[in-house]
Protein backbone atom coordinates (compact mmCIF):
# COMPACT_ATOMS: atom_id res chain seq x y z
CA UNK A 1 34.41 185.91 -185.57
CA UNK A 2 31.12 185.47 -183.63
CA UNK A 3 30.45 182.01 -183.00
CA UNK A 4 26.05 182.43 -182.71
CA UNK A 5 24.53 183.16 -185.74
CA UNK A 6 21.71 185.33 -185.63
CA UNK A 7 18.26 184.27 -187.31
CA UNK A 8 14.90 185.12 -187.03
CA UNK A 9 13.39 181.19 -186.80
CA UNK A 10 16.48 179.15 -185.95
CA UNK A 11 17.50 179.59 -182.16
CA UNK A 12 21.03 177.39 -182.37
CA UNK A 13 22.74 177.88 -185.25
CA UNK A 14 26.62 178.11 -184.37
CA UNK A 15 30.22 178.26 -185.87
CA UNK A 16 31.87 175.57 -184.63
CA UNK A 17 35.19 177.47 -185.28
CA UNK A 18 38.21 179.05 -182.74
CA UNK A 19 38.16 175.74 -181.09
CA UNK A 20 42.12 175.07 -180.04
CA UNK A 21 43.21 171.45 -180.48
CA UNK A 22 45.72 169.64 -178.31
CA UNK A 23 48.65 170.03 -181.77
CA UNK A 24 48.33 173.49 -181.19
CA UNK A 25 46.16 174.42 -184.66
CA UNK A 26 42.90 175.82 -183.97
CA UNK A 27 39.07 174.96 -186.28
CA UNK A 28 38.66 176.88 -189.03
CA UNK A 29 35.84 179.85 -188.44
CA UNK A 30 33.43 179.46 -191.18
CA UNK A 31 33.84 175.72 -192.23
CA UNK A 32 31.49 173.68 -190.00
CA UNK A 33 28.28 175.04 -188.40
CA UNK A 34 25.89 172.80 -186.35
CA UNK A 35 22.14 174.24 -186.00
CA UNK A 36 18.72 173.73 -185.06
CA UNK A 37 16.25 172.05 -187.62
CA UNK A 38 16.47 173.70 -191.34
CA UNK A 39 13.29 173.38 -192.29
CA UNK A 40 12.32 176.69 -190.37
CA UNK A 41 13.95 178.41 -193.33
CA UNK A 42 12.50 180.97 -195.25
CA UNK A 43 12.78 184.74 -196.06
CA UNK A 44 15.46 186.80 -194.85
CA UNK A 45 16.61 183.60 -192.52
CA UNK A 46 16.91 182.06 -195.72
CA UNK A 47 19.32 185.05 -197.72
CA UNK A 48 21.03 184.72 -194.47
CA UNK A 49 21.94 180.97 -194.80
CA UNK A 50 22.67 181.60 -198.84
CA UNK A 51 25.60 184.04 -197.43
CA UNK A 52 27.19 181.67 -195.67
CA UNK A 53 27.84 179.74 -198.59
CA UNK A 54 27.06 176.50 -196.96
CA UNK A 55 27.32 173.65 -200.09
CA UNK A 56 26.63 170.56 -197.64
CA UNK A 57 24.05 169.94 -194.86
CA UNK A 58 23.75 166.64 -193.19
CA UNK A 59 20.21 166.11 -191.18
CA UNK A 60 20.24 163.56 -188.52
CA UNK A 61 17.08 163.59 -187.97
CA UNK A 62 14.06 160.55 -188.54
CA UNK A 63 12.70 160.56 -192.13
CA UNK A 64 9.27 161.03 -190.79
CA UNK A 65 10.28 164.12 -189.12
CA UNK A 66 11.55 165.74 -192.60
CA UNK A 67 8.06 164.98 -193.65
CA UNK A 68 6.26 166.42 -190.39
CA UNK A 69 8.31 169.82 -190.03
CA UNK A 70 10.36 170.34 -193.73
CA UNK A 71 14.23 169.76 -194.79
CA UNK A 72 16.45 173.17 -196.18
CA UNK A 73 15.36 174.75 -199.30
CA UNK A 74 16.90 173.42 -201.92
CA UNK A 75 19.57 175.32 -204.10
CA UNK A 76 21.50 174.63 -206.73
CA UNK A 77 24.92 173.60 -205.50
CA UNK A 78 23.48 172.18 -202.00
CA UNK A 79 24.30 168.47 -201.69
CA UNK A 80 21.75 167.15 -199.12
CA UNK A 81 22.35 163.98 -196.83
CA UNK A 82 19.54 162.60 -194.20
CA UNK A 83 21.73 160.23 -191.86
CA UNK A 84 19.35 159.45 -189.38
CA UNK A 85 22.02 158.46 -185.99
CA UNK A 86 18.62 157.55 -183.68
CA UNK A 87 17.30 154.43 -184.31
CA UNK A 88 15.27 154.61 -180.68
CA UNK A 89 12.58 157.50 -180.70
CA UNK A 90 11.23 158.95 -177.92
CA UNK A 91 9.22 161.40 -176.15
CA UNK A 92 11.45 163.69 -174.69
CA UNK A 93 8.77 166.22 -173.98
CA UNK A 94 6.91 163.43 -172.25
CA UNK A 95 9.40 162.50 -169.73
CA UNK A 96 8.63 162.38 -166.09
CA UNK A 97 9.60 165.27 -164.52
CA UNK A 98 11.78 163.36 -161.67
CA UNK A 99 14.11 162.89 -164.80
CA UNK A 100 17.34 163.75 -164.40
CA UNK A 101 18.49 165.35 -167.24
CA UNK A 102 22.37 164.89 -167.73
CA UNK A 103 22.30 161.13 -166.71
CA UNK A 104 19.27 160.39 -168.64
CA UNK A 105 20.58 161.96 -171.66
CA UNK A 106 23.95 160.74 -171.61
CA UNK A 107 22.11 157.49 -171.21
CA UNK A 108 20.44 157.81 -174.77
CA UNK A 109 23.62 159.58 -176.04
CA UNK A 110 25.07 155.95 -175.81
CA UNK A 111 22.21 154.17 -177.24
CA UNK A 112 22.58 156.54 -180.66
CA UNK A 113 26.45 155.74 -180.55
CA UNK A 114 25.95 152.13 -180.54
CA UNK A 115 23.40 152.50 -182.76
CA UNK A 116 24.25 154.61 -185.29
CA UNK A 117 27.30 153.57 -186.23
CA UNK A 118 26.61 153.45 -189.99
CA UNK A 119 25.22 156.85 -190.27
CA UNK A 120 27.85 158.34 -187.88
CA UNK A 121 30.93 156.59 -190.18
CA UNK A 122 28.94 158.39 -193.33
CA UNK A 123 28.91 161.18 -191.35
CA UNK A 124 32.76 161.78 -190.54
CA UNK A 125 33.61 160.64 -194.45
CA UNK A 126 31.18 163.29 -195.69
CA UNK A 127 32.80 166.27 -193.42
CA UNK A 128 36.54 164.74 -194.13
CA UNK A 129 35.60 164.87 -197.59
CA UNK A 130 33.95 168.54 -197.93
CA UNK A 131 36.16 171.56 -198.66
CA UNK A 132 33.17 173.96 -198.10
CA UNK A 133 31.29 174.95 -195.61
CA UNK A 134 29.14 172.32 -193.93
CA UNK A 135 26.29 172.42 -191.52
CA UNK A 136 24.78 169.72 -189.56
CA UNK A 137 21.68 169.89 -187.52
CA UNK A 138 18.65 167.68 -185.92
CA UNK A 139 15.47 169.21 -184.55
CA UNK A 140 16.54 171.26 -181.50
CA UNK A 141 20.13 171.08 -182.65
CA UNK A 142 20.86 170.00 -178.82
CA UNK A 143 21.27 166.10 -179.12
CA UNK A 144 22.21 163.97 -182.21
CA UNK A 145 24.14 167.36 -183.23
CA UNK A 146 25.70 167.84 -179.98
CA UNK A 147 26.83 164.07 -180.00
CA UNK A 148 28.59 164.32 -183.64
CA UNK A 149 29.51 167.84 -182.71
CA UNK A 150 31.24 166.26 -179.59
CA UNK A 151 32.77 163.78 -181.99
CA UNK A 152 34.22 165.72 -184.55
CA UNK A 153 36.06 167.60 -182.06
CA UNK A 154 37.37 164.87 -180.18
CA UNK A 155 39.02 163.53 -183.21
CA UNK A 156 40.56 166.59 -184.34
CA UNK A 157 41.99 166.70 -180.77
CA UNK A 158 39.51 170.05 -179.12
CA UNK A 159 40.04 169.25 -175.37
CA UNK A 160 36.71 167.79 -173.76
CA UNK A 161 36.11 171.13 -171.60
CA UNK A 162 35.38 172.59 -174.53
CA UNK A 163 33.52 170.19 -176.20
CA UNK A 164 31.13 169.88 -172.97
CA UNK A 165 31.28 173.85 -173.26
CA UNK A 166 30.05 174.20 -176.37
CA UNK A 167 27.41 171.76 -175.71
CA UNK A 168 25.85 173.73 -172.75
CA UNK A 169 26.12 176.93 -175.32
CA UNK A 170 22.26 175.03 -176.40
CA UNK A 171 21.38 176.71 -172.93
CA UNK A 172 21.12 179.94 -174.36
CA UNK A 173 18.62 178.60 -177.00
CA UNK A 174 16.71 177.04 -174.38
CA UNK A 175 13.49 179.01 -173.95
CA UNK A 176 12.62 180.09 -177.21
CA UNK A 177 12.93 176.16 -178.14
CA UNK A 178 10.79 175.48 -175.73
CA UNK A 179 8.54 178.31 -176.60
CA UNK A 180 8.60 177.04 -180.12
CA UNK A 181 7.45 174.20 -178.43
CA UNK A 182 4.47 174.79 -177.17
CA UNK A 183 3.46 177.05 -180.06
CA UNK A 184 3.57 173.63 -182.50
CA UNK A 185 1.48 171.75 -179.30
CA UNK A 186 -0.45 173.98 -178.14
CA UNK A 187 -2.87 171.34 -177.00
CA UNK A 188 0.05 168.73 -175.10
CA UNK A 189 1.06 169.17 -171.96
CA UNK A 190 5.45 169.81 -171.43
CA UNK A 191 5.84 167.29 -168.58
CA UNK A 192 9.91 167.87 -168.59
CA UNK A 193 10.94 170.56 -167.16
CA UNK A 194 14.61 169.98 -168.58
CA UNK A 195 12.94 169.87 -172.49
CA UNK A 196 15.57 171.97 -174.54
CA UNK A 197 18.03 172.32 -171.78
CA UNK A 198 21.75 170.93 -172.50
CA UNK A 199 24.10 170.97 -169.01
CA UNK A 200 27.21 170.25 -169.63
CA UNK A 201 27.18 167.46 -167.70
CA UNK A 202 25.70 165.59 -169.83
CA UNK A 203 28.68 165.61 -171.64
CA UNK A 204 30.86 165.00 -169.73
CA UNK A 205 29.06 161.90 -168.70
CA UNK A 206 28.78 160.38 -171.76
CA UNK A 207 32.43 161.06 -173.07
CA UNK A 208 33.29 159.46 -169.71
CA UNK A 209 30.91 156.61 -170.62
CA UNK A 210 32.85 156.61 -173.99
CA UNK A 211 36.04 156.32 -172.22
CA UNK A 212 35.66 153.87 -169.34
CA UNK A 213 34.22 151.47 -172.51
CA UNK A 214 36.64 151.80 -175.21
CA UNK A 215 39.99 153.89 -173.81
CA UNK A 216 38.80 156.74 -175.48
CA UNK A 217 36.50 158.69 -177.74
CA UNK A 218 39.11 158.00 -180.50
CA UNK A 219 39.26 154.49 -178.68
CA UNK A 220 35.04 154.28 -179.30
CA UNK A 221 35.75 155.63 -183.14
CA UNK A 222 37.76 152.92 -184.07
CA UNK A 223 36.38 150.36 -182.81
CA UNK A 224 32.81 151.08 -183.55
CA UNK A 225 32.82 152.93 -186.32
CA UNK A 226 35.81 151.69 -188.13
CA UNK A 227 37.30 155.02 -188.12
CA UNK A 228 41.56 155.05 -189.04
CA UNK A 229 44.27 157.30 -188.82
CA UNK A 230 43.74 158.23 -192.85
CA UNK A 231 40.04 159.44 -191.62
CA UNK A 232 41.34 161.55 -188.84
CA UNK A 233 44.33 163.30 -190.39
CA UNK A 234 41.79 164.02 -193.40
CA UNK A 235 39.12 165.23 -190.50
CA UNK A 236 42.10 167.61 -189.30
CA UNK A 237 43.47 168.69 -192.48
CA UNK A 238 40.12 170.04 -193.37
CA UNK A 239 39.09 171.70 -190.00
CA UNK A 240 41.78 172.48 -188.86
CA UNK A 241 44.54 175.40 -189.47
CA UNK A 242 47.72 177.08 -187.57
């Protein structure tokens, strides 16, 4: 199974599947993709996305940036959910380019776990729940997705190498987000140099953060967000198989 899924628009659309957790089972291929922003779907990108036979998407991202850049086409079977996990926006693209990236961003990764606690609960019910395919996706598909990518496979037990791993896998999307970028502003100025990029790091830093805090990711899970041992076994009973 190939784990990047080639379209023409999207740039980081991936198979979060192959993953090997610590019981021994690995994630099913084909079950739960995370991706760049949806709304960039049309033509052939769009039969492409039909034949994965995705019935769920979950969009983390702002209400007001559904309205500024589009949600997925609507189908009949798609059930739609816009859990919005940031509560802080910011300019990312603006940043000072001293900025470093993986401390900075681990840094907001914390702010969206403390503050999104609702949405991220809704979140992890929705994917427990779901027996088909699922996607989930923000703008770049690099942050909010990476942090309840990072979380779903913590729970169902993926070993935090390669969570950070497939976090950094945003690296090979970099440029052409960044060139998608500039070709929406074409009159603003990129002041990061680290817009779009996704070290793994970062990762690392923030389920470190995580841990030093609460025990644990799990440890961060249940406290914060409430979530039990019914909502993981459910979480690896549907991702997960021998």
């Amino acid at each position: 199974m190939g784990r990047h899924i080639a379209f023409e628009r999207l740039h980081n659309f991936r198979d979060l599947g192959g993953y090997r957790a610590a019981d021994g089972r690995t994630v099913r291929w084909g079950r739960l993709f995370r991706s760049d922003s949806l709304g960039k779907l049309r033509g052939h990108d769009q039969d492409r996305f039909l034949a994965l036979d995705i019935r769920t998407v979950i969009d983390l991202r702002y209400p007001w940036e559904i309205e500024r850049s589009g949600r997925v086409p609507p189908h009949q079977g798609l059930a739609y959910h816009n859990l919005s996990i940031e509560h802080r926006p910011y300019d990312q693209a603006g940043l000072d380019p001293d900025v470093e990236p993986a401390r900075f961003l681990a840094g907001k990764y914390a702010e969206v776990a403390h503050d999104g606690v609702e949405e991220l609960r809704h979140a992890l019910e929705i994917i427990a729940e779901d027996t088909a395919p699922l996607v989930f996706h923000c703008h770049s598909g690099k942050d909010r997705t990476g942090l309840l990518a990072m979380l779903v496979l913590a729970l169902i037990g993926v070993h935090e190498d390669d969570i950070a791993a497939d976090f950094a896998l945003t690296e090979l999307a970099t440029d052409r987000l960044v060139a998608d970028w500039h070709a929406n502003y074409p009159d603003l100025t990129l002041r990061w140099p680290a817009y779009g990029r996704a070290p793994a790091e970062t990762m690392r830093l923030f389920m470190a953060d995580l841990t030093t805090r609460y025990g644990s990711v799990r440890g961060y899970a249940a406290e914060r967000l409430g979530v039990d041992d019914d909502l993981v076994a459910a979480l690896r009973g549907r991702l997960l198989h021998a």
